[in-house]
Protein backbone atom coordinates (compact mmCIF):
# COMPACT_ATOMS: atom_id res chain seq x y z
CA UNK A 1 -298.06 61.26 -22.15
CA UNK A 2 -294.70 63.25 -21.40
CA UNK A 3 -291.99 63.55 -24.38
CA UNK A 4 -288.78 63.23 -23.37
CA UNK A 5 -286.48 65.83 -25.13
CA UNK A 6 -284.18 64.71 -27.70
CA UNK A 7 -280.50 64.24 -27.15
CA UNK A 8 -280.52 63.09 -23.53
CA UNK A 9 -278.22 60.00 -22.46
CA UNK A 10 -280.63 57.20 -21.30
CA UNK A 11 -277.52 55.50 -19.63
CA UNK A 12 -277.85 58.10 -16.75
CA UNK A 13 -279.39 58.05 -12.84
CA UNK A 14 -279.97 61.93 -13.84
CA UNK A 15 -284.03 62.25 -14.26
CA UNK A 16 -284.88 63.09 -18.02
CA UNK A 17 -286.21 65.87 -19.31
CA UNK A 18 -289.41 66.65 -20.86
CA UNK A 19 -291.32 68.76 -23.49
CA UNK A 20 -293.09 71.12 -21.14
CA UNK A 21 -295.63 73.75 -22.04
CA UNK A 22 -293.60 76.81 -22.97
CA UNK A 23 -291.95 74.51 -25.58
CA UNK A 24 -294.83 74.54 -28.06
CA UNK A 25 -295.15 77.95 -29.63
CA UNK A 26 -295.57 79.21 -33.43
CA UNK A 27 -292.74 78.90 -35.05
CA UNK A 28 -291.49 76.10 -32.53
CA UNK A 29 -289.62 72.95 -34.04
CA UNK A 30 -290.00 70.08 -32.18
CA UNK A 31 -288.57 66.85 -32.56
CA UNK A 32 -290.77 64.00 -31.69
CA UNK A 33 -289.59 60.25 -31.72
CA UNK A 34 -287.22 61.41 -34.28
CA UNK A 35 -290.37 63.45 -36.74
CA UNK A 36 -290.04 66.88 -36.83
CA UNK A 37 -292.44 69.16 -36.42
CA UNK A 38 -292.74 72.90 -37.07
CA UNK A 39 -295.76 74.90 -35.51
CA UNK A 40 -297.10 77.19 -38.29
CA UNK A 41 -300.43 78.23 -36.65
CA UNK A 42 -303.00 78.04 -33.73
CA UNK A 43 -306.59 78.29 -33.22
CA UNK A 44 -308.18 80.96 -31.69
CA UNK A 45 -308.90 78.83 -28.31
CA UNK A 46 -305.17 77.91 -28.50
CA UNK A 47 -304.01 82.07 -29.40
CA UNK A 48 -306.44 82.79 -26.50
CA UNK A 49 -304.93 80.61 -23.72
CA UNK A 50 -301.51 81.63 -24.91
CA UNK A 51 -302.74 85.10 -24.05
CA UNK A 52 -303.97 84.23 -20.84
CA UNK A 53 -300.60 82.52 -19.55
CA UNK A 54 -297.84 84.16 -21.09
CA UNK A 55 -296.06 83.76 -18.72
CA UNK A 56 -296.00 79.72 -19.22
CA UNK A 57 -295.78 80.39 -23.23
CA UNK A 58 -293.33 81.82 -25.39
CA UNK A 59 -294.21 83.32 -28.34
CA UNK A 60 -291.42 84.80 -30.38
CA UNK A 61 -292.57 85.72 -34.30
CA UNK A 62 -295.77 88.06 -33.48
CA UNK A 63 -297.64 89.11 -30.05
CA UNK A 64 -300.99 86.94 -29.71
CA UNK A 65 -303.39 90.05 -30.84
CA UNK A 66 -301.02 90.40 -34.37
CA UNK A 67 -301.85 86.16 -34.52
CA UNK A 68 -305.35 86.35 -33.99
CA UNK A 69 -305.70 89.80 -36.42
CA UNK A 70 -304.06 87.84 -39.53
CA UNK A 71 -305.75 84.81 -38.49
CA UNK A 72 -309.60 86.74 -38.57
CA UNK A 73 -308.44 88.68 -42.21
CA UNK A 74 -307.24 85.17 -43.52
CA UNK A 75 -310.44 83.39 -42.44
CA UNK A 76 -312.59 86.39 -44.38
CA UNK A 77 -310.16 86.00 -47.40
CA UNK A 78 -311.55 82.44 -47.58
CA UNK A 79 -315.27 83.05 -47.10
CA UNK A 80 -314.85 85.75 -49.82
């Protein structure tokens, strides 16, 4: 189901906006109905497909392969 993006007049003919996917990235905020949401982390299957289409997704705080490194030593951390 499309999001429209917040802030948008709904008194308009002008077609609205929507979340599309190189909105959703770690460290993203979104703004949903009026909740806010902050992406923190991804799974690997979610890192992975980032990796494959960069060029659809942004990613701005670390490159995929720095994500998925932290993300392998943090999982270990936990086992230990």
């Amino acid at each position: 189901m499309p999001i429209k993006l917040p802030g948008q007049d709904i008194f308009t003919s002008k077609k609205p906006e929507y979340y599309k996917s190189h909105d959703f990235y770690i460290g993203a905020c979104l703004n949903l109905y009026d909740f806010y949401f902050e992406i923190t982390s991804a799974d690997v299957y979610a890192l992975r497909y980032m990796e494959l289409h960069c060029d659809k997704v942004r990613y701005y705080i670390l490159s995929v392969k720095q994500i998925i490194a932290i993300s392998q030593k943090s999982s270990v951390q936990i086992l230990q």
